[in-house]
Protein backbone atom coordinates (compact mmCIF):
# COMPACT_ATOMS: atom_id res chain seq x y z
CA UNK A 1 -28.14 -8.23 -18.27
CA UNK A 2 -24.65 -7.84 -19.75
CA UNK A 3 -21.97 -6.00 -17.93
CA UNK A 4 -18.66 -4.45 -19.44
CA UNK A 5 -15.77 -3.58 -17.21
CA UNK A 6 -12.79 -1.61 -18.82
CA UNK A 7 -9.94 -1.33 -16.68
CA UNK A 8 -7.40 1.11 -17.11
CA UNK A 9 -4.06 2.84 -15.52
CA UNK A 10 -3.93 6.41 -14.35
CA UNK A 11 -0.40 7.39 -16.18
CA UNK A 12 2.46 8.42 -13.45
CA UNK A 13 2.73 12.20 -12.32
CA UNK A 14 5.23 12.64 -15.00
CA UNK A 15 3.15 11.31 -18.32
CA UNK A 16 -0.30 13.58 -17.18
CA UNK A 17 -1.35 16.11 -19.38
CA UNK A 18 -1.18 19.56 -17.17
CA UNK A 19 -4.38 20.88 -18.62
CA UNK A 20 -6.57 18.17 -16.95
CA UNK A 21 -7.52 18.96 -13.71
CA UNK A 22 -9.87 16.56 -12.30
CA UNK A 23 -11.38 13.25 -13.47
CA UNK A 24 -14.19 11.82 -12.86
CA UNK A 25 -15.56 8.24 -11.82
CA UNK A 26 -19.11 6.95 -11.87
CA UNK A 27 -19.50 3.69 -9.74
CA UNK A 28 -23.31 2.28 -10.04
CA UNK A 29 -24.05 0.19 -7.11
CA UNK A 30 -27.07 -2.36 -6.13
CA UNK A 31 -26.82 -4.12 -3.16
CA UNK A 32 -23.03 -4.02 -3.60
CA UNK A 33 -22.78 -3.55 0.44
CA UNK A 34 -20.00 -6.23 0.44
CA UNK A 35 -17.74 -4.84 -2.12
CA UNK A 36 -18.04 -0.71 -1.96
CA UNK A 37 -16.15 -0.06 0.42
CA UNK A 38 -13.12 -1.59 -1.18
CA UNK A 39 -14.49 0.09 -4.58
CA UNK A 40 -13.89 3.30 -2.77
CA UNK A 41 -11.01 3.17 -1.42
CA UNK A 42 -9.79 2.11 -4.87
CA UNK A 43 -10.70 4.88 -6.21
CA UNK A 44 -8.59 7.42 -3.74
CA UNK A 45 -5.72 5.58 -3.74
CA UNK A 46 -4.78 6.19 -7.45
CA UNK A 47 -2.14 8.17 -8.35
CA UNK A 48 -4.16 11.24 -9.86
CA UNK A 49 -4.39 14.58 -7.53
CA UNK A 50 -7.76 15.66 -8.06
CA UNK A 51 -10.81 12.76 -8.16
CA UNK A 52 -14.25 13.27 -8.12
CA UNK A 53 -16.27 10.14 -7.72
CA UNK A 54 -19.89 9.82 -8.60
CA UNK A 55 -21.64 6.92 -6.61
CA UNK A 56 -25.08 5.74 -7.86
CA UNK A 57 -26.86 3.36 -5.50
CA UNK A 58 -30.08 2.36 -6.39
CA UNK A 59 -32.56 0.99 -3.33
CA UNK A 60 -30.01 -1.11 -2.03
CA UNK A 61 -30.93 -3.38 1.16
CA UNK A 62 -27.56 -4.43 2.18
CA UNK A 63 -25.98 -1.32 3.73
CA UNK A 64 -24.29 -0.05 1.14
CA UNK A 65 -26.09 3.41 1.57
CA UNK A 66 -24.31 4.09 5.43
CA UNK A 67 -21.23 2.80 3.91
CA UNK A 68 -21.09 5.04 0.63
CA UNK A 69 -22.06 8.26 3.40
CA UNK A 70 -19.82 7.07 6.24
CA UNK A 71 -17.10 6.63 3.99
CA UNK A 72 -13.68 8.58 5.13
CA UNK A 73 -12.00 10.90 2.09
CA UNK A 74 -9.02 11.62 1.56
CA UNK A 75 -7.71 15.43 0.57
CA UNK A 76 -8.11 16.21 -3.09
CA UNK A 77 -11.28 13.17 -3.37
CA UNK A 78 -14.76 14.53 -4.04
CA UNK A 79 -17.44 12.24 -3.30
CA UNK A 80 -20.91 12.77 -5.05
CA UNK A 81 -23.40 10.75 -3.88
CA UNK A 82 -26.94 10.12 -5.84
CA UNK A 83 -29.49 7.78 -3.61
CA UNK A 84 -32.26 6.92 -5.70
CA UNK A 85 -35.78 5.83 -3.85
């Protein structure tokens, strides 16, 4: 399995285009217990006003479940979260 990561930078308050309103993430996870945490919290702390992040966890073992529902948000950061069993 072959994985492609593209990373990119949110432009500054200044450079944003005011007709977008929200943008979305989507974060698969599999056993990523050790790593989605900070994955999350990456996430809120960009720049942008208005995230919604979609979480995808797929019969993970680890713990990574309790830690994508536990996980503390921060005003303006919608969470979606899609267990799959």
């Amino acid at each position: 399995m072959t994985w492609s990561f593209y990373l990119f930078k949110l432009p500054d308050s200044s450079e944003r285009d005011p007709m977008i309103k929200k943008i979305t993430v989507i974060t698969p996870s599999y056993m990523q217990g050790q790593y989605i945490a900070d994955c999350l919290k990456s996430v809120q702390s960009q720049g942008f006003g208005s995230i919604e992040h979609v979480v995808i966890d797929a019969l993970s073992t680890d713990g990574s479940r309790e830690i994508i529902s536990n996980a503390e948000l921060r005003e303006g950061y919608e969470l979606i979260k899609v267990f799959e069993s």
